[in-house]
C-alpha atoms as a PDB file:
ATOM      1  CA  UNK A   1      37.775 100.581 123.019  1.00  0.00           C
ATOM      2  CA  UNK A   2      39.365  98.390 125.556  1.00  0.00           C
ATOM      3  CA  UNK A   3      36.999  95.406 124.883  1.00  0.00           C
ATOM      4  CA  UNK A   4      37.371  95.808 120.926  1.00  0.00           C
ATOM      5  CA  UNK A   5      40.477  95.732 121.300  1.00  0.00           C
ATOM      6  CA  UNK A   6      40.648  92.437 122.992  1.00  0.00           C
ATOM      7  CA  UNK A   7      38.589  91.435 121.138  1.00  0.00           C
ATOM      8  CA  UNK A   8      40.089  91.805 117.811  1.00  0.00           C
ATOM      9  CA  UNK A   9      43.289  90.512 119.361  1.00  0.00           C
ATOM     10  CA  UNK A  10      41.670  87.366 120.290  1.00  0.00           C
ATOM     11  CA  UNK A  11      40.595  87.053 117.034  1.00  0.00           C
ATOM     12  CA  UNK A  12      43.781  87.518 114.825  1.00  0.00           C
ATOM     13  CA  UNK A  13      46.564  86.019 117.276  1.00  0.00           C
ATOM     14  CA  UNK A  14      44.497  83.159 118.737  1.00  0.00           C
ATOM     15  CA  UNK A  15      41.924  81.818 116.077  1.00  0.00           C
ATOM     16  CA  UNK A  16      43.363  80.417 112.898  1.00  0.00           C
ATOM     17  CA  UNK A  17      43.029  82.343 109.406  1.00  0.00           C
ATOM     18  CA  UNK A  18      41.512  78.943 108.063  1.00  0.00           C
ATOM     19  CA  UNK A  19      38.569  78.997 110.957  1.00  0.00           C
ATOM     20  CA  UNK A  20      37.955  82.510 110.208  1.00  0.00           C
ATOM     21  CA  UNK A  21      37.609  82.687 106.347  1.00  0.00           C
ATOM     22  CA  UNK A  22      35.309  79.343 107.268  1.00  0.00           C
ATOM     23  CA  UNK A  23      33.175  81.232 109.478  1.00  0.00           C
ATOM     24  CA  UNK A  24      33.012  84.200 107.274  1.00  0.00           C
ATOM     25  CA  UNK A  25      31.895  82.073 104.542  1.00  0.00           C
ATOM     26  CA  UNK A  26      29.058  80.103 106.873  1.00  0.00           C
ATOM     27  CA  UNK A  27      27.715  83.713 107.672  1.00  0.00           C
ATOM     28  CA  UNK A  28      27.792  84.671 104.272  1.00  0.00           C
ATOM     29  CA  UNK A  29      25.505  81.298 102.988  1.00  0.00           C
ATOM     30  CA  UNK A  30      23.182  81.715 106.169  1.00  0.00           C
ATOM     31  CA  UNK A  31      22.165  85.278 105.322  1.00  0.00           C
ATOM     32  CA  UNK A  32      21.797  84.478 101.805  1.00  0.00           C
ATOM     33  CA  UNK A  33      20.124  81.315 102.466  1.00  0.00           C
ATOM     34  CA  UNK A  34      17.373  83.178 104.619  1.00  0.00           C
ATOM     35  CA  UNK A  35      17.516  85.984 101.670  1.00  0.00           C
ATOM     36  CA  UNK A  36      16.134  83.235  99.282  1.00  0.00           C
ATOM     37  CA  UNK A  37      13.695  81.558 101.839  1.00  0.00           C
ATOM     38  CA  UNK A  38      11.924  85.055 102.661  1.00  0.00           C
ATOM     39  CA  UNK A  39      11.613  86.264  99.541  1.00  0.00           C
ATOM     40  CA  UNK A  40      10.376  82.691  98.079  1.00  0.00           C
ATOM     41  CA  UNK A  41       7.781  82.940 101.278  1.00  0.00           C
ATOM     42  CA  UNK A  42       6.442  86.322 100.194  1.00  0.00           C
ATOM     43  CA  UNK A  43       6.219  85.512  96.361  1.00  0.00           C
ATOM     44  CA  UNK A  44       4.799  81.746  96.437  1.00  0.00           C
ATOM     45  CA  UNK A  45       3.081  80.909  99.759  1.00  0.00           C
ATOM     46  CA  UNK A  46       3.600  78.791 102.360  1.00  0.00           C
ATOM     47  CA  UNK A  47       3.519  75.511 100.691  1.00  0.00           C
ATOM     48  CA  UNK A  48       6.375  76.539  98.676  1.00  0.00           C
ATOM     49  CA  UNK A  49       7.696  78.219 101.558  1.00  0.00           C
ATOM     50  CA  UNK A  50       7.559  74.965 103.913  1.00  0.00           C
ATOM     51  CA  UNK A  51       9.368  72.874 100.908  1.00  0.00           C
ATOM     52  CA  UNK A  52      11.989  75.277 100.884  1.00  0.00           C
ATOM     53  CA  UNK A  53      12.840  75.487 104.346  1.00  0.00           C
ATOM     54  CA  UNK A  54      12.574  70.935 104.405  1.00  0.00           C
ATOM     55  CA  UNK A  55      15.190  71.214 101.688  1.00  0.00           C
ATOM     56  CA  UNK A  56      17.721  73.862 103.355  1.00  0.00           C
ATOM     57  CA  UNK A  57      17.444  71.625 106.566  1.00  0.00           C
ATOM     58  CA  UNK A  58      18.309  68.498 104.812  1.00  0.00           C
ATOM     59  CA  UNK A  59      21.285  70.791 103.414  1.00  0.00           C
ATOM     60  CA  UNK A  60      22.008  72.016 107.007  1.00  0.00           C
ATOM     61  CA  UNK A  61      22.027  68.438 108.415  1.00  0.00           C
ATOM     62  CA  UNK A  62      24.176  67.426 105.086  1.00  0.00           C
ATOM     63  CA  UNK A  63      26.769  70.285 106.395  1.00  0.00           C
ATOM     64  CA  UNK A  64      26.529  68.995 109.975  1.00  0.00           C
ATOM     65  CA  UNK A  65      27.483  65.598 109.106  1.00  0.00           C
ATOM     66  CA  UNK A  66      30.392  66.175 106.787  1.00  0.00           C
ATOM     67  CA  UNK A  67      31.556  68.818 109.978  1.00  0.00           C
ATOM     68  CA  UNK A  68      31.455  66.228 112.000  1.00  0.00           C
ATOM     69  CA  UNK A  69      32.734  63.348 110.643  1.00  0.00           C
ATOM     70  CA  UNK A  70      35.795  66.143 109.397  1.00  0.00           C
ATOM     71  CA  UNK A  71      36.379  66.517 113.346  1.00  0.00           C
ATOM     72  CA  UNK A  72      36.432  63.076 113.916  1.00  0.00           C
ATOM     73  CA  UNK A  73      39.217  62.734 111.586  1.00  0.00           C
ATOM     74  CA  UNK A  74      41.206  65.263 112.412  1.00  0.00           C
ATOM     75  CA  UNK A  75      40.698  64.443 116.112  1.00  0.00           C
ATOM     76  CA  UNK A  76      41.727  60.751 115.209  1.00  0.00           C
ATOM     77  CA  UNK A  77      44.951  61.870 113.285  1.00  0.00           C
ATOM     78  CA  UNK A  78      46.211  64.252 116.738  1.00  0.00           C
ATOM     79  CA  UNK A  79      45.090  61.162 118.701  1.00  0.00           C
ATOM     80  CA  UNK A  80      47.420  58.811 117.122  1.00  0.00           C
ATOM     81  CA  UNK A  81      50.176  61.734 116.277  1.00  0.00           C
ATOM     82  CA  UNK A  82      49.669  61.625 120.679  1.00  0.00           C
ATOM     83  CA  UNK A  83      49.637  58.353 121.236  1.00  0.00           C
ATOM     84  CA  UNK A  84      52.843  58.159 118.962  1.00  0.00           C
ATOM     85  CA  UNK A  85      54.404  60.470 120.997  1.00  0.00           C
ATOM     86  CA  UNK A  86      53.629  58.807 124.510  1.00  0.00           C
ATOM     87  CA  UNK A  87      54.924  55.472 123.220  1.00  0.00           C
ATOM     88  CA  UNK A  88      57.960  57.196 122.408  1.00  0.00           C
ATOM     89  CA  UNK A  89      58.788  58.659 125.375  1.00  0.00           C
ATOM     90  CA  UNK A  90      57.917  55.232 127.347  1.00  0.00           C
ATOM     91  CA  UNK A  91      60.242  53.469 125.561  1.00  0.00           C
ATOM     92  CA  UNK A  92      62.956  56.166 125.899  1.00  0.00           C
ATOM     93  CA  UNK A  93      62.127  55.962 129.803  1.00  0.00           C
ATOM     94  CA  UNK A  94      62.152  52.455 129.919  1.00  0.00           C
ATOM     95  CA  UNK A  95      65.241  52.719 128.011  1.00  0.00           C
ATOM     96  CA  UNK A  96      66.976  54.922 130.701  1.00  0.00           C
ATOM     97  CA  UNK A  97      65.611  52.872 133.382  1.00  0.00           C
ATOM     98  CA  UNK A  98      65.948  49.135 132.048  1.00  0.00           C
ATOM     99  CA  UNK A  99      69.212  46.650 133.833  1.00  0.00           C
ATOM    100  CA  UNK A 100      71.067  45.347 130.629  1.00  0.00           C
ATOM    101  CA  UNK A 101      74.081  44.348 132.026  1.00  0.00           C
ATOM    102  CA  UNK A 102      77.273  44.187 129.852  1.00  0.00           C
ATOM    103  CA  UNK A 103      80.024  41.369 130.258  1.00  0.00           C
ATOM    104  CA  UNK A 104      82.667  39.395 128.370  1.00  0.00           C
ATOM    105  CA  UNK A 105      85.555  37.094 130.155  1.00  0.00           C
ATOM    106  CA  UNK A 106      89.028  37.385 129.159  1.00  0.00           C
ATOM    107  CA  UNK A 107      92.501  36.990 130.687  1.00  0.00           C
ATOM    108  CA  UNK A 108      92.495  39.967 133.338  1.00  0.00           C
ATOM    109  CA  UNK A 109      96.030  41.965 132.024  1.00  0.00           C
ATOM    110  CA  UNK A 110      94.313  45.037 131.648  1.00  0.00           C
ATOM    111  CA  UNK A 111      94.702  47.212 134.610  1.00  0.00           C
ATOM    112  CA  UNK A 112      91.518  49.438 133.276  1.00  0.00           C
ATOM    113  CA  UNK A 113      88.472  47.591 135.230  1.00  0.00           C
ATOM    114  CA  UNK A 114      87.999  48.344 138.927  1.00  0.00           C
ATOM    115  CA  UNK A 115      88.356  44.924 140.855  1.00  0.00           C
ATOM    116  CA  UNK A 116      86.547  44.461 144.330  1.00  0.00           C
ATOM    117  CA  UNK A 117      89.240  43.670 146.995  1.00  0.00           C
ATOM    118  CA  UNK A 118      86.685  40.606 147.967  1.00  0.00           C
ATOM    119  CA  UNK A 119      86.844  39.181 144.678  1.00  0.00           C
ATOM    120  CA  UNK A 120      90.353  40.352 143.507  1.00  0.00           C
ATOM    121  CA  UNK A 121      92.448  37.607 141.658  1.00  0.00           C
ATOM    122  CA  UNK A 122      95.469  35.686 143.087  1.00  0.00           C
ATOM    123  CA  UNK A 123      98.267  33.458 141.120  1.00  0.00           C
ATOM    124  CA  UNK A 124      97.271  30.239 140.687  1.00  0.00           C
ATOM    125  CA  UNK A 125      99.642  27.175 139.958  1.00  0.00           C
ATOM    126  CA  UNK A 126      98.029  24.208 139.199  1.00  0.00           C
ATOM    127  CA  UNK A 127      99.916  20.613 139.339  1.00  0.00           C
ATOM    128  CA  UNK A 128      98.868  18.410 136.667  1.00  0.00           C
ATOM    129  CA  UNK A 129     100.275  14.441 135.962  1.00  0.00           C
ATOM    130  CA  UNK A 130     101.589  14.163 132.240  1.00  0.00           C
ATOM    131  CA  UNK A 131     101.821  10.326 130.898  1.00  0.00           C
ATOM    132  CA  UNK A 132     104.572   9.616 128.714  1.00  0.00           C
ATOM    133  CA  UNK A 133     103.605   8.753 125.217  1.00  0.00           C
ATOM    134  CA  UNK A 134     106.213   5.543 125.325  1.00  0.00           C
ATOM    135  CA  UNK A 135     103.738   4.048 127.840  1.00  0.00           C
ATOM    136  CA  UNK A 136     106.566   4.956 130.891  1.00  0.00           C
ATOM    137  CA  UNK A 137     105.829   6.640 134.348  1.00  0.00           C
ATOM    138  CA  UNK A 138     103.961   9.115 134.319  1.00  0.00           C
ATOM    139  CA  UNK A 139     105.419  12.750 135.917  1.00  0.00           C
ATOM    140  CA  UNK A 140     103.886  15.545 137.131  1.00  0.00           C
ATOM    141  CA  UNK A 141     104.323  18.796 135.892  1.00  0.00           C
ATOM    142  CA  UNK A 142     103.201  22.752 137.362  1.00  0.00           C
ATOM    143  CA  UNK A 143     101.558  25.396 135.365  1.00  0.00           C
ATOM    144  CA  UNK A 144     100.853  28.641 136.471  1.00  0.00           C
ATOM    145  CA  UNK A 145      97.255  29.851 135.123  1.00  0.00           C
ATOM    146  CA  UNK A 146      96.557  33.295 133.882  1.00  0.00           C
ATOM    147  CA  UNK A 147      93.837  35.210 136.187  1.00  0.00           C
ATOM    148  CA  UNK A 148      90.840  35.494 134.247  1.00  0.00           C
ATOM    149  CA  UNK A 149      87.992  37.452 135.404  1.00  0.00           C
ATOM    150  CA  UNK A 150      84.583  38.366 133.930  1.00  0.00           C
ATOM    151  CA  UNK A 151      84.320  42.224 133.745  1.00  0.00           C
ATOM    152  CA  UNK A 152      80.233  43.270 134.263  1.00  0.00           C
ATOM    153  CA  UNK A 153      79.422  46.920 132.924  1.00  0.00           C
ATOM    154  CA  UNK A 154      76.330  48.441 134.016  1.00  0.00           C
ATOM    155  CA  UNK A 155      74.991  51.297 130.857  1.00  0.00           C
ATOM    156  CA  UNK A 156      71.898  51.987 132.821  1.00  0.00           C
ATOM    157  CA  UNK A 157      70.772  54.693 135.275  1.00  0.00           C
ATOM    158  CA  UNK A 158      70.097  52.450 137.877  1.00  0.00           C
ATOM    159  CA  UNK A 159      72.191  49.508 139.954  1.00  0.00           C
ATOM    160  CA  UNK A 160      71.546  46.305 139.903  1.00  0.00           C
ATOM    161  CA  UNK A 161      72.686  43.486 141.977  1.00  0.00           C
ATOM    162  CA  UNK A 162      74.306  40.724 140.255  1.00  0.00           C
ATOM    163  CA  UNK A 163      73.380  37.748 142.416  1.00  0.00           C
ATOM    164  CA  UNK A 164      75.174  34.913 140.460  1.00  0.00           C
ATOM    165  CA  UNK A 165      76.831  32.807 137.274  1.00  0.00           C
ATOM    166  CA  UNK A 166      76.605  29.893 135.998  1.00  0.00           C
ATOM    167  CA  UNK A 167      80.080  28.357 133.875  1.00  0.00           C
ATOM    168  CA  UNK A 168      79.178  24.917 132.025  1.00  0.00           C
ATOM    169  CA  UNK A 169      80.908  23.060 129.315  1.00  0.00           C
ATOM    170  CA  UNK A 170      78.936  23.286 125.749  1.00  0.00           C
ATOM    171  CA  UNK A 171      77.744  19.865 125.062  1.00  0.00           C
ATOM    172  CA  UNK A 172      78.332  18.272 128.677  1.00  0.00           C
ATOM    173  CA  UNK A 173      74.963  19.195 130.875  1.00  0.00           C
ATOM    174  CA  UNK A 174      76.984  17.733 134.098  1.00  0.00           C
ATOM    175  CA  UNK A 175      79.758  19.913 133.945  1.00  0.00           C
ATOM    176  CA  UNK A 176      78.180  22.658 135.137  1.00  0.00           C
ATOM    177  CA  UNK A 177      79.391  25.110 138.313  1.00  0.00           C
ATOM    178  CA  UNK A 178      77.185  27.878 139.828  1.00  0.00           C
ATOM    179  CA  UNK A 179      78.523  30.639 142.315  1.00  0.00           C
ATOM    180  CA  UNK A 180      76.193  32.812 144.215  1.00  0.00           C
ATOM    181  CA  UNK A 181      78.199  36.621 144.700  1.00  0.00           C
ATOM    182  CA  UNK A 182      77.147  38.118 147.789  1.00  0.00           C
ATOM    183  CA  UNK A 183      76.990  41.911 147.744  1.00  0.00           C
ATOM    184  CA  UNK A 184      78.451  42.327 144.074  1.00  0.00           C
ATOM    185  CA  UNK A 185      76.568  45.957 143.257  1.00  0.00           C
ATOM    186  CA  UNK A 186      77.000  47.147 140.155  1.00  0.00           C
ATOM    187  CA  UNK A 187      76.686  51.253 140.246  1.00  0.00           C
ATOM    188  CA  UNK A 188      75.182  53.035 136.836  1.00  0.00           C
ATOM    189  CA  UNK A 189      78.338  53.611 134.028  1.00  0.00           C
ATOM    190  CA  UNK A 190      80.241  51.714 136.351  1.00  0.00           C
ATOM    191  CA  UNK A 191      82.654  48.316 135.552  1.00  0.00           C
ATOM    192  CA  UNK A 192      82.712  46.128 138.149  1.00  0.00           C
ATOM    193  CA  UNK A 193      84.854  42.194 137.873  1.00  0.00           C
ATOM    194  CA  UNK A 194      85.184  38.926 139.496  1.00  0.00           C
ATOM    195  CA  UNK A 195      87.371  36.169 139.049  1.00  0.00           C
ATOM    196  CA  UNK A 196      86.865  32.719 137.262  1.00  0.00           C
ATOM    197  CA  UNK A 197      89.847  31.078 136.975  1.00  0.00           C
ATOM    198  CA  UNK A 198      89.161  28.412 139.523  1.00  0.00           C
ATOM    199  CA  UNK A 199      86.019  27.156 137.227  1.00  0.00           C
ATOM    200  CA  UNK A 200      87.608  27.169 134.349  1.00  0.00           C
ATOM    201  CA  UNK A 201      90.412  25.337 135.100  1.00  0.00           C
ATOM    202  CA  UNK A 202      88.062  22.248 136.975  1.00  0.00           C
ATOM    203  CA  UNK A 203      85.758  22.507 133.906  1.00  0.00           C
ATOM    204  CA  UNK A 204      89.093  22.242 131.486  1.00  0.00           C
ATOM    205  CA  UNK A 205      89.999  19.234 133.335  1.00  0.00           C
ATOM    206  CA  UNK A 206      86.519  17.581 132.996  1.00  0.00           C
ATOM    207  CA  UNK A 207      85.730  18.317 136.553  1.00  0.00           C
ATOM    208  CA  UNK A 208      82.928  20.535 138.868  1.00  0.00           C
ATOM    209  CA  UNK A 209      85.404  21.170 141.760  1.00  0.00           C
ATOM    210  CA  UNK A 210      88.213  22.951 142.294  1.00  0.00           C
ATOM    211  CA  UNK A 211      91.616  21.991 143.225  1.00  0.00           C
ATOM    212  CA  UNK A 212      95.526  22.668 143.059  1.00  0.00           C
ATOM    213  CA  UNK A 213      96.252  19.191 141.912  1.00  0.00           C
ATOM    214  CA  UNK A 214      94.819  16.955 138.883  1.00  0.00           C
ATOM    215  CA  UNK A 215      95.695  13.512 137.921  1.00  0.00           C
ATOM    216  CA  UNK A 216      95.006  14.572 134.124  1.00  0.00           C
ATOM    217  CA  UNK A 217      96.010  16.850 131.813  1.00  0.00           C
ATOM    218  CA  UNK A 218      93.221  19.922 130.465  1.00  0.00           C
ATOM    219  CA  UNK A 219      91.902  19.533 127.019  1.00  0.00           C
ATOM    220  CA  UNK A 220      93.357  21.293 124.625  1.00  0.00           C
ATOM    221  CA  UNK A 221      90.310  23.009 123.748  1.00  0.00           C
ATOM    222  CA  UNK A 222      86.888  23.481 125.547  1.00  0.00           C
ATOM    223  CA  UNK A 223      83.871  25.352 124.820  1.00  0.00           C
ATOM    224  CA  UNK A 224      82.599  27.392 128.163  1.00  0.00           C
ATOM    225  CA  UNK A 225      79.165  29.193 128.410  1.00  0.00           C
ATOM    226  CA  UNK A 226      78.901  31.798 130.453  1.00  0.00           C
ATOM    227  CA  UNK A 227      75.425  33.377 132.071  1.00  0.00           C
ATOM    228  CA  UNK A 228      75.305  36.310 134.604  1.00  0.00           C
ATOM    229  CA  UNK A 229      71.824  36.009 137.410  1.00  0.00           C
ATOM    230  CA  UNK A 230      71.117  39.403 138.631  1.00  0.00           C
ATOM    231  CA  UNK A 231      68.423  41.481 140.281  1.00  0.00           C
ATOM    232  CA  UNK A 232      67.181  44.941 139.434  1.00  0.00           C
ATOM    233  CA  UNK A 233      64.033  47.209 140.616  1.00  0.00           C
ATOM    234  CA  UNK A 234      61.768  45.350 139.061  1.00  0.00           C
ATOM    235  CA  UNK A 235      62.483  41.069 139.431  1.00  0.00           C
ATOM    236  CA  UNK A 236      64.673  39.287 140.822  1.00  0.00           C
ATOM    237  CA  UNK A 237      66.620  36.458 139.697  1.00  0.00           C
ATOM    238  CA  UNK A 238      67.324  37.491 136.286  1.00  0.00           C
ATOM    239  CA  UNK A 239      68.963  35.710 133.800  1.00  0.00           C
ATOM    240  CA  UNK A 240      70.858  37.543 131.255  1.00  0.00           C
ATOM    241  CA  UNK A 241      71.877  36.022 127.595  1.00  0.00           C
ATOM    242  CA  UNK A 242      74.170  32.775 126.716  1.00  0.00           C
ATOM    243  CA  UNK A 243      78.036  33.896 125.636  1.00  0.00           C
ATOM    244  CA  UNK A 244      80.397  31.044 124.759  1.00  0.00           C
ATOM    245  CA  UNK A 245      84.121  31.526 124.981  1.00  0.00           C
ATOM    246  CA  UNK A 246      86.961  29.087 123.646  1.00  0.00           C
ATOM    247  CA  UNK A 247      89.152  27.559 126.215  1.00  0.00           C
ATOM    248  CA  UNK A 248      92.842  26.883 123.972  1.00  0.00           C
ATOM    249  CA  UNK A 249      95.244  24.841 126.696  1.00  0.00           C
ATOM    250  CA  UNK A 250      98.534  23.335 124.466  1.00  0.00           C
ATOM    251  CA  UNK A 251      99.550  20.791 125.496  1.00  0.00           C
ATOM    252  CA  UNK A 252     103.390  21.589 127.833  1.00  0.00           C
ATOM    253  CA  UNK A 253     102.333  24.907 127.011  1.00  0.00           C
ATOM    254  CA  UNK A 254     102.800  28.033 129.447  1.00  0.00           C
ATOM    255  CA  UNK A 255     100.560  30.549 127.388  1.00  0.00           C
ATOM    256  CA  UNK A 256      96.388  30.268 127.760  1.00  0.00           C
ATOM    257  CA  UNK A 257      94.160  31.850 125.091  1.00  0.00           C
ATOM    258  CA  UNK A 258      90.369  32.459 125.573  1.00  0.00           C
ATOM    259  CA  UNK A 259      88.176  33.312 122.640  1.00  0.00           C
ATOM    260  CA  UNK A 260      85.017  34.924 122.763  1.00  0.00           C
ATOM    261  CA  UNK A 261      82.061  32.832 120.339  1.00  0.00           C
ATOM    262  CA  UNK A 262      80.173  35.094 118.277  1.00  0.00           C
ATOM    263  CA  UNK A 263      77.884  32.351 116.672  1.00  0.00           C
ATOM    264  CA  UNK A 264      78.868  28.869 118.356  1.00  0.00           C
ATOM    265  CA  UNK A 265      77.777  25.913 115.992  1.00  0.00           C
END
C-alpha cells in the first residue's frame, strides 16, 4: 500500500493534468492501433499485414517529429523567458554596483553638505583696478567673493575616489585649470565638497592662475565647464559628463550669481 500510495501521489501532485490526459490518450491510440494491426494480420496476410505496420510507423515517426519540434519550442520560449530574467538581474546588479557620481557648483550658503576640513572654504577678497570711463586714473577697488564649492554625491553602493577636475572657459581652449584632489573619498549615499572659488575667479578675469590682486576687472558674464576625474573598482581615471554654469559678475557690484546650463548653445 505504501508504494501505491507514493505512487499515486507522485502522480497527481507532481505531474501535470495536461501530461497525464496526454499520456492517457497515447495509451489509448497504441492499444487500439495494435487492435487494428492484429486483427488486419489474421484476416488478410502478411502482405497486408507488413503495409499496415510501414504506414503506422510513418504515423509514429509523424508523431515523433511534431513532439519534438513542440519541445523545442517550448524549451526555446523558457530559454529566452531565462535569459530575460538573467539580463535583468545583471543590469539591476550593475545598477547597484556602477560609480555615477552626482555634482552641481553653486555658492556654498547652505550649511547641509559635509565639507572636508582639508578642503573647507575661506573668505576671499580679491583687489581689482577699475579705469574711469572719462579716460582718468585708474583706482583700485576690493571685492569680497562668495565661497563656492562643488558638492559631489555618491548614489551608489560602493566609493569611489574622485581623483580630479577640470574648470575651463566655454569657447577659450587656453583657459583651462586642472586640480588633482588627493585623498577626496567619496563613501556610498554620502555628499562630500570642495572649493572652487580660486578658479573661478582667475578664469573670470581671463586668467589660469590664481591671485589676490588683478590689474582688470572680471567679465560680467562667463561661461565655465565643469568635469569631475574619478576612480572606481573597475578603471581608473574616469571622466564623468560636461556641466556648464553661468558666471554673472556686475560690474561695482558686491552680489555674485552662478547659473547652472541645462542646454548651453
Amino acid at each position: 500500500m505504501t508504494r501505491r500510495r507514493r505512487l499515486a501521489r507522485l502522480l497527481l501532485t507532481q505531474l501535470r493534468l495536461r501530461f497525464l490526459l496526454a499520456f492517457v490518450a497515447l495509451l489509448l491510440l497504441c492499444g487500439a492501433l495494435t487492435l487494428v494491426f492484429v486483427l488486419a494480420w489474421h484476416r488478410r496476410g502478411d502482405t497486408y499485414a507488413l503495409a499496415l505496420g510501414a504506414l503506422l510507423s510513418f504515423f509514429a515517426s509523424v508523431i515523433t517529429a511534431l513532439v519534438t519540434l513542440t519541445y523545442l519550442h517550448v524549451s526555446r520560449r523558457s530559454l529566452a523567458a531565462a535569459e530575460a530574467a538573467i539580463a535583468l538581474q545583471r543590469e539591476q546588479w550593475q545598477a547597484r554596483i556602477t560609480v555615477q557620481p552626482r555634482f552641481w557648483m553653486g555658492i556654498h550658503a547652505e550649511a547641509g553638505a559635509r565639507v572636508d576640513a582639508r578642503f573647507a572654504p575661506r573668505p576671499l577678497s580679491i583687489t581689482y583696478r577699475h579705469d574711469r570711463a572719462d579716460g582718468g586714473e585708474s583706482f583700485y577697488d576690493t571685492v569680497a567673493w562668495p565661497q563656492i564649492s562643488v558638492d559631489v554625491w555618491n548614489d551608489g553602493e560602493r566609493s569611489f575616489r574622485l581623483a580630479g577636475y577640470r574648470l575651463w572657459v566655454r569657447g577659450e581652449d587656453r583657459l583651462a585649470i586642472e586640480r588633482p584632489l588627493s585623498g577626496f573619498v567619496v563613501p556610498p549615499n554620502e555628499l562630500r565638497s570642495f572649493p572652487a572659488t580660486q578658479e573661478l575667479i582667475a578664469l573670470s578675469v581671463r586668467q589660469r592662475q590664481f591671485v589676490e590682486r588683478y590689474e582688470r576687472p572680471p567679465a560680467e558674464e562667463t561661461v565655465i565647464g565643469l568635469r569631475l576625474f574619478y576612480s572606481d573598482w573597475r578603471e581608473d581615471n574616469r571622466s564623468s559628463r560636461d556641466d556648464f554654469y553661468l558666471l554673472l559678475c556686475p560690474p561695482r557690484a558686491t552680489e555674485f550669481r552662478l547659473e547652472r546650463l541645462e542646454r548651453p548653445v
